[in-house]
C-alpha atoms as a PDB file:
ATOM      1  CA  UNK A   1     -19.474 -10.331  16.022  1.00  0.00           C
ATOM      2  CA  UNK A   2     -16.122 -11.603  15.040  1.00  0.00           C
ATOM      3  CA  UNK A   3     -17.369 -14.766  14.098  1.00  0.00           C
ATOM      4  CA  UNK A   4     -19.795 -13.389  11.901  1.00  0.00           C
ATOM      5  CA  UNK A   5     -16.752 -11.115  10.397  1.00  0.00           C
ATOM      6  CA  UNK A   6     -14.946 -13.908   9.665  1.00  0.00           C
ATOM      7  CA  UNK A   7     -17.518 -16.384   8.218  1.00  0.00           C
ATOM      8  CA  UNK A   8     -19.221 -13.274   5.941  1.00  0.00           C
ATOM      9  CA  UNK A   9     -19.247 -13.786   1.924  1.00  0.00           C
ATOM     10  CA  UNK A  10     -18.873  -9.699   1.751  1.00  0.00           C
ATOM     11  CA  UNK A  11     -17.139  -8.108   4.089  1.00  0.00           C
ATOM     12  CA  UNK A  12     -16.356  -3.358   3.848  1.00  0.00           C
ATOM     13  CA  UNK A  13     -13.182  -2.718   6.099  1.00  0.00           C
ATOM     14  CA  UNK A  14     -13.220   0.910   6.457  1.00  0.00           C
ATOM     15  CA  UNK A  15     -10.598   3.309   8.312  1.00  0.00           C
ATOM     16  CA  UNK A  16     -11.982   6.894   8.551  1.00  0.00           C
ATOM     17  CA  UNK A  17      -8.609   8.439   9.487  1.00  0.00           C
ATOM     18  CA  UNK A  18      -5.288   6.886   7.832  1.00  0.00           C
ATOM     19  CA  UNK A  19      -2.749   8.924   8.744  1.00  0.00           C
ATOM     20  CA  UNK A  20      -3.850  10.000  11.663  1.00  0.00           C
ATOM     21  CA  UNK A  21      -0.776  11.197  13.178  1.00  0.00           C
ATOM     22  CA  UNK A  22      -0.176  13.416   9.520  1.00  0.00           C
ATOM     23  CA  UNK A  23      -4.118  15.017  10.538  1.00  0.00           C
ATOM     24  CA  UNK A  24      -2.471  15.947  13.706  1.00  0.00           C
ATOM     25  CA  UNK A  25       0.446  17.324  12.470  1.00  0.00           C
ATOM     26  CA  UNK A  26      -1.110  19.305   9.533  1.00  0.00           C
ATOM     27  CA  UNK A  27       0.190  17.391   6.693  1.00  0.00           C
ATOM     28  CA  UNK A  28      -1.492  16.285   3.549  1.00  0.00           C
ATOM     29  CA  UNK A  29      -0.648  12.376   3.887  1.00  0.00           C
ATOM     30  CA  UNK A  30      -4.355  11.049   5.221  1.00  0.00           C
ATOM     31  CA  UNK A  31      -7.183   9.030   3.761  1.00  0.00           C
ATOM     32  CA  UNK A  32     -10.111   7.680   3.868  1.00  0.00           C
ATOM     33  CA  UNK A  33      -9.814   4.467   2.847  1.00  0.00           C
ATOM     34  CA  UNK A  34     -12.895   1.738   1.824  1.00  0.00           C
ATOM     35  CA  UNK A  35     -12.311  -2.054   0.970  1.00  0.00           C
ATOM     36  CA  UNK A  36     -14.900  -4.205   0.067  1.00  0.00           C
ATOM     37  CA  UNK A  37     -13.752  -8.090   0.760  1.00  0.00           C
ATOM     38  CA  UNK A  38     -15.293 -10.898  -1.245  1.00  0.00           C
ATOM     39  CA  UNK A  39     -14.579 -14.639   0.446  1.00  0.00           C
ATOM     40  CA  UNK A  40     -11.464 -12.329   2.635  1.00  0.00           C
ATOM     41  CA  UNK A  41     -10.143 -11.282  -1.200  1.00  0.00           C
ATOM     42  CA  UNK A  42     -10.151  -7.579  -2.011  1.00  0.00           C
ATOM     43  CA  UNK A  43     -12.401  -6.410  -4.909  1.00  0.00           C
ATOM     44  CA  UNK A  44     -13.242  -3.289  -4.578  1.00  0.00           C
ATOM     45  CA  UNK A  45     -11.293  -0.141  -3.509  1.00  0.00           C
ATOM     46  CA  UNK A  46     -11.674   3.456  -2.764  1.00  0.00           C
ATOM     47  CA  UNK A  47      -8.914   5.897  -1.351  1.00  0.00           C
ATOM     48  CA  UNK A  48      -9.897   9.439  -0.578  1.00  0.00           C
ATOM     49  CA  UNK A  49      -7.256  11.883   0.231  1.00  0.00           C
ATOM     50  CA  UNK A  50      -9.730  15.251   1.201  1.00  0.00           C
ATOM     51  CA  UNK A  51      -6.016  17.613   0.863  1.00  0.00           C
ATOM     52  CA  UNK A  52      -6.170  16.987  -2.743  1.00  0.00           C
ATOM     53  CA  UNK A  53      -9.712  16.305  -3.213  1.00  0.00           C
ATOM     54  CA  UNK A  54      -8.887  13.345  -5.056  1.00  0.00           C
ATOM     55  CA  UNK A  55     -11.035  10.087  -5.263  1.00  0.00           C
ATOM     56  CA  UNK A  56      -8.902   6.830  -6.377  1.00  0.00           C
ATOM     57  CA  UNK A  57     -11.507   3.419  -6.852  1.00  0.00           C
ATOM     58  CA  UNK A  58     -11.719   0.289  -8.607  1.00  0.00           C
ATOM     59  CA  UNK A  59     -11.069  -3.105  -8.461  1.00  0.00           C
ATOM     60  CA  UNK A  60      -7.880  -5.131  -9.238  1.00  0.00           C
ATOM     61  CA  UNK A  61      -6.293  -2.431 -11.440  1.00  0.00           C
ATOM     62  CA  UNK A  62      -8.494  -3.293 -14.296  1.00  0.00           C
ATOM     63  CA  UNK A  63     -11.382   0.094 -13.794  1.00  0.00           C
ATOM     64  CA  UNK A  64      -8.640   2.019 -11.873  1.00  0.00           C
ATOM     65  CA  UNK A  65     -10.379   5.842 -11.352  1.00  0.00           C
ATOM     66  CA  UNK A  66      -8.930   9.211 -10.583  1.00  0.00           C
ATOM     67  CA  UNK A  67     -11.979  11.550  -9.874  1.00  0.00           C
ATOM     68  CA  UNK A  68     -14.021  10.075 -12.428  1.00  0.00           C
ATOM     69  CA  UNK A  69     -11.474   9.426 -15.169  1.00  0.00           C
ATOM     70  CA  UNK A  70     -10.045   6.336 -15.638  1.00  0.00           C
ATOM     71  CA  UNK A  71      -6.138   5.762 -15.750  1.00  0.00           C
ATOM     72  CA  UNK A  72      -3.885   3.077 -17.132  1.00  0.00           C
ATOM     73  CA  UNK A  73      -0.956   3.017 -14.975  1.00  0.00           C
ATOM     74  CA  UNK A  74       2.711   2.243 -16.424  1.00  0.00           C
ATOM     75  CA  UNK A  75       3.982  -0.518 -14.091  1.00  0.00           C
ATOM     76  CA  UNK A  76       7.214  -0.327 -15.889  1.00  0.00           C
ATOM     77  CA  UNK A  77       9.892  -2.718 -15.282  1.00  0.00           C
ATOM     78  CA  UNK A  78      12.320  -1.801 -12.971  1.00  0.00           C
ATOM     79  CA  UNK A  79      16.172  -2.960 -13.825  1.00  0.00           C
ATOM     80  CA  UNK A  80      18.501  -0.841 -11.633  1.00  0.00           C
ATOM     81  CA  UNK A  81      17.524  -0.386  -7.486  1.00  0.00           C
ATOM     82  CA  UNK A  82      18.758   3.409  -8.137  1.00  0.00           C
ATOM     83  CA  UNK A  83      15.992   3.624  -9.806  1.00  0.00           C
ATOM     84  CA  UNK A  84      13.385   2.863  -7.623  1.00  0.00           C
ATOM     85  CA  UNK A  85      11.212   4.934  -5.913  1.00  0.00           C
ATOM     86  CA  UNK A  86      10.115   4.325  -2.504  1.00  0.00           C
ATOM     87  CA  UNK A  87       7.568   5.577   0.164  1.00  0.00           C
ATOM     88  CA  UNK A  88       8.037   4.693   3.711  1.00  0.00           C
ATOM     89  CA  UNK A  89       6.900   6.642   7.029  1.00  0.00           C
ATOM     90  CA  UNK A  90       8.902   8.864   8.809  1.00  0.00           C
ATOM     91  CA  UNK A  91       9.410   7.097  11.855  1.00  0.00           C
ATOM     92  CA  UNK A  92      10.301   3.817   9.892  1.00  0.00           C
ATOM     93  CA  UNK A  93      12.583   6.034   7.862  1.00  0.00           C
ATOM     94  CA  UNK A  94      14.535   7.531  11.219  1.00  0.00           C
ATOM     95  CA  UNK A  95      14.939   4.292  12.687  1.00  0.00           C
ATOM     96  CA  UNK A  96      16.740   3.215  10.175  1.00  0.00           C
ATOM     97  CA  UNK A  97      15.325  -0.107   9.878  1.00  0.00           C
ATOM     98  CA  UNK A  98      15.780   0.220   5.647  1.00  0.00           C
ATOM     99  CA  UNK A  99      18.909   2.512   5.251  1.00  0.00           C
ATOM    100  CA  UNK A 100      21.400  -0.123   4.156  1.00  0.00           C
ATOM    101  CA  UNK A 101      18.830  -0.502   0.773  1.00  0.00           C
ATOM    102  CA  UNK A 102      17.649   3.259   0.990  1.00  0.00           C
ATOM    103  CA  UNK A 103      21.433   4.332   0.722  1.00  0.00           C
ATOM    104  CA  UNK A 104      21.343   2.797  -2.819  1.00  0.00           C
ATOM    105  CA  UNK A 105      18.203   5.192  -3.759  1.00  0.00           C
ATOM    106  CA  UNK A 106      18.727   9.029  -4.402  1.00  0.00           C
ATOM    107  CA  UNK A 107      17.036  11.198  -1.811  1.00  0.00           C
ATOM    108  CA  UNK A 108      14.761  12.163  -4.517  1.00  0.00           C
ATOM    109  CA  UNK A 109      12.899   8.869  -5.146  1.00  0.00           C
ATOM    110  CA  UNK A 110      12.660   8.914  -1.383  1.00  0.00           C
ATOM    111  CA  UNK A 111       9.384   9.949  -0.431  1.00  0.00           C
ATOM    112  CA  UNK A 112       8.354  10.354   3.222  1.00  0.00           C
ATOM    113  CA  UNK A 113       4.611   9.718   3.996  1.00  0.00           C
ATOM    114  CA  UNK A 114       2.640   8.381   6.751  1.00  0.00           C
ATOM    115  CA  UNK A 115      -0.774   7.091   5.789  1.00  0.00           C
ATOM    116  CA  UNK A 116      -0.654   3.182   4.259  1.00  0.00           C
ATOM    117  CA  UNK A 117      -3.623   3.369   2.058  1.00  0.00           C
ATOM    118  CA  UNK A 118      -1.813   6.881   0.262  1.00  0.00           C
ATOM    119  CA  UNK A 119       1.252   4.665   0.136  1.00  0.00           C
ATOM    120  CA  UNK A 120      -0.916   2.138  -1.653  1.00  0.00           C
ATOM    121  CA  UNK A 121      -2.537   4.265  -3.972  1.00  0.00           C
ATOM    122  CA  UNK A 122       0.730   5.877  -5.196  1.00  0.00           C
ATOM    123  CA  UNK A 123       1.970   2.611  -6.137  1.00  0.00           C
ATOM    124  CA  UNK A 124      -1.693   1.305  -7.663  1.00  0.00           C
ATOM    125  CA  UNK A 125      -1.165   4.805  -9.504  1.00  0.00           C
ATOM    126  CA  UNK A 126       2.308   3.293 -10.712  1.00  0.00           C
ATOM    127  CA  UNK A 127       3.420   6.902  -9.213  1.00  0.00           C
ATOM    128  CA  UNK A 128       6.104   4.876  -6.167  1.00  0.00           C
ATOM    129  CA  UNK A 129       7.640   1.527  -7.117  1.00  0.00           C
ATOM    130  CA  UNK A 130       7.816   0.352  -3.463  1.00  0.00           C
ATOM    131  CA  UNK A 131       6.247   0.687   0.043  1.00  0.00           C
ATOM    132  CA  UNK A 132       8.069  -1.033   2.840  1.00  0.00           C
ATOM    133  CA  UNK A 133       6.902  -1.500   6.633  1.00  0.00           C
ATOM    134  CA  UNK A 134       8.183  -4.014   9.800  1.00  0.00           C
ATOM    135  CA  UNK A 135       5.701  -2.590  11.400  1.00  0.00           C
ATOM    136  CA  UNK A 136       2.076  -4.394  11.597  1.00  0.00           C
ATOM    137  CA  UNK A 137      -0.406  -2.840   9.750  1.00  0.00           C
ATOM    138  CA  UNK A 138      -4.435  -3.422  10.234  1.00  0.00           C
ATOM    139  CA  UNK A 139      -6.357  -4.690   7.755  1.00  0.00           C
ATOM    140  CA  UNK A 140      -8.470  -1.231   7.546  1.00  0.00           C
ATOM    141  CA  UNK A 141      -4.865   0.330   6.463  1.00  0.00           C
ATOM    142  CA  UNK A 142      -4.179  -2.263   3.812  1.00  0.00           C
ATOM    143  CA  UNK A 143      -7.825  -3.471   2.113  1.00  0.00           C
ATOM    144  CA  UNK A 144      -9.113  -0.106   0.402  1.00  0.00           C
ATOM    145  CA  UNK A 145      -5.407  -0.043  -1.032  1.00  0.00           C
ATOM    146  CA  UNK A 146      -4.790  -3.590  -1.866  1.00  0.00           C
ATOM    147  CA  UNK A 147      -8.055  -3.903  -4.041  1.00  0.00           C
ATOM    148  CA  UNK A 148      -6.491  -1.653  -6.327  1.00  0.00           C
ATOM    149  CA  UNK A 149      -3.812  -3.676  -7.083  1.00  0.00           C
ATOM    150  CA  UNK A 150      -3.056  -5.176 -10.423  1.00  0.00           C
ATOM    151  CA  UNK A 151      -1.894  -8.736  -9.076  1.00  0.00           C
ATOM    152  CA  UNK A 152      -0.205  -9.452 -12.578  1.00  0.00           C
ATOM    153  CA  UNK A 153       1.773  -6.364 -11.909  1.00  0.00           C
ATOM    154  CA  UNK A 154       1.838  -5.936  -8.244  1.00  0.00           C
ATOM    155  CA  UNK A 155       3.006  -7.435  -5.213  1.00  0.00           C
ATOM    156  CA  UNK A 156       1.151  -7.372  -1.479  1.00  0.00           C
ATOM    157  CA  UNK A 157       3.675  -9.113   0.813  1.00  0.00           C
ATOM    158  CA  UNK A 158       4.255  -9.271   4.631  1.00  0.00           C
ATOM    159  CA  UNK A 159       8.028  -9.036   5.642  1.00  0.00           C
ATOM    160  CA  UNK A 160       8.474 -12.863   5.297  1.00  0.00           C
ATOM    161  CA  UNK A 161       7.546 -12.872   1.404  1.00  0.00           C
ATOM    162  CA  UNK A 162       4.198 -14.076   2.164  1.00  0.00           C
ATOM    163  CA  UNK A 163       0.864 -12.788   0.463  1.00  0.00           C
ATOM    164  CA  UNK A 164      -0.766 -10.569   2.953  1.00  0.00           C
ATOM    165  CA  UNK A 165      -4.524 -12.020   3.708  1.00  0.00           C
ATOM    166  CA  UNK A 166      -7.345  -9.997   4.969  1.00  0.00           C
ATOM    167  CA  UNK A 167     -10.433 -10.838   7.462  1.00  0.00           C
ATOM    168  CA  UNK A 168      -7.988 -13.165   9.636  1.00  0.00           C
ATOM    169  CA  UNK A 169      -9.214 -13.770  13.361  1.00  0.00           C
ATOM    170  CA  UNK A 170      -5.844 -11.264  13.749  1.00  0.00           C
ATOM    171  CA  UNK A 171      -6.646  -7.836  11.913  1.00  0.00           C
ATOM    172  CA  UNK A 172      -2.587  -7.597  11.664  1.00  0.00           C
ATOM    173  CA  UNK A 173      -0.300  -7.899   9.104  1.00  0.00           C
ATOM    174  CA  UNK A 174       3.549  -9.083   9.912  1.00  0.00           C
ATOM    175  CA  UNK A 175       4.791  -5.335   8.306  1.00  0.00           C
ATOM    176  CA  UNK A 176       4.310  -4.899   4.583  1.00  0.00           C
ATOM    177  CA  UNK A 177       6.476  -5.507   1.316  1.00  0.00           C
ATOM    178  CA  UNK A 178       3.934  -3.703  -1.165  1.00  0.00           C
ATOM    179  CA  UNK A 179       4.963  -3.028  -4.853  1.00  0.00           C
ATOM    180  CA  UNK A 180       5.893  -3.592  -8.426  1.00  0.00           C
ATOM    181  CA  UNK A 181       7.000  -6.988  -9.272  1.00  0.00           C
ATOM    182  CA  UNK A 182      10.193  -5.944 -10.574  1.00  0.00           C
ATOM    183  CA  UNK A 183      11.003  -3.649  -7.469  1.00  0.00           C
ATOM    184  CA  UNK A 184      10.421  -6.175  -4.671  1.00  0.00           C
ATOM    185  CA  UNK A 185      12.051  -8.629  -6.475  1.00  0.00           C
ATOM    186  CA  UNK A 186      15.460  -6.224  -6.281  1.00  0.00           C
ATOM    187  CA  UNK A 187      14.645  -5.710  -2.687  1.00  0.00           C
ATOM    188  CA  UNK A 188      14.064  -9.113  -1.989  1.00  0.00           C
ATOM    189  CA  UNK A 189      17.680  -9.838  -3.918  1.00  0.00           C
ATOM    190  CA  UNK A 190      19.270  -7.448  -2.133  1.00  0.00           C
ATOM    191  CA  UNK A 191      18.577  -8.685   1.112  1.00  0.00           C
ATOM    192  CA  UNK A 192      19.554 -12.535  -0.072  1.00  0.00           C
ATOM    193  CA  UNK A 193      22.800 -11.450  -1.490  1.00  0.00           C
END
């Protein structure tokens, strides 16, 4: 099986339930989230969050959709890290792993949410500048989200600056660094100053 995964022109990753501990708990932040791989790249992307009966799809930011209408997001150029807003998960935002560069942020462009893929969407949407994880991440969290991405405009990093890449023989990603350019770039800065 994993040999035909990993030598397939077209591979779907599919996680039924991201955000699973949110379902749990009764909160909105879960997906369904659909990638379709071509040669391990993503192409195709759909992100279904059944709260707000929203469907997000398309490929590479070019035919983004929201419920049948298609958007143009604003990746505006970020200049000033107060300005960024960030989404992280709860229990990476308690442990404090990201405090030192969250203390820079106002509390308001702070946003707390579990599920990767709804991370990913809010910054295909150009809604969140920045998702950060050290934790690994699957590749059925990351694919539905990461074929929405704009690559001219957006940036799908592990936590050593490298591009993340899908269908490996290890489904894992070393944590995630997902966002506009301009906004990882001040992140990245801030940590190398």
């Amino acid at each position: 099986m994993e040999k035909a995964r990993l030598n397939s022109e077209f591979v779907w990753v599919i996680d039924p339930l991201d955000g699973t501990t949110e379902f749990i708990r009764g909160l909105p932040y879960f997906t369904i989230s659909i990638g379709l791989l071509h040669q391990n790249n993503p192409v195709f992307g759909l992100i279904h969050s059944p709260v707000e009966n929203s469907f997000l799809y398309g490929s590479g930011g070019k035919n983004l959709y929201l419920n049948k209408t298609k958007i143009n997001p604003n990746y505006k150029t970020i200049q000033n890290i107060s300005d960024i807003k960030v989404c992280i998960s709860e229990s990476e935002f308690e442990d404090k792993s990201f405090h030192k560069f969250l203390s820079h942020i106002s509390s308001k462009n702070i946003s707390i949410i579990g599920s990767v893929a709804y991370k990913l969407s809010l910054i295909a949407q150009g809604k969140s500048h920045l998702m950060l994880s050290n934790r690994s991440k699957a590749d059925w969290d990351i694919a539905g989200g990461a074929a929405l991405f704009d690559n001219k405009s957006l940036s799908l990093l592990d936590k050593q600056w490298n591009k993340i890449k899908l269908n490996k023989k290890s489904f894992l990603s070393n944590g995630i660094i997902a966002g506009n350019h301009s906004a990882v770039e001040i992140y990245k800065k801030f940590f190398k100053d």
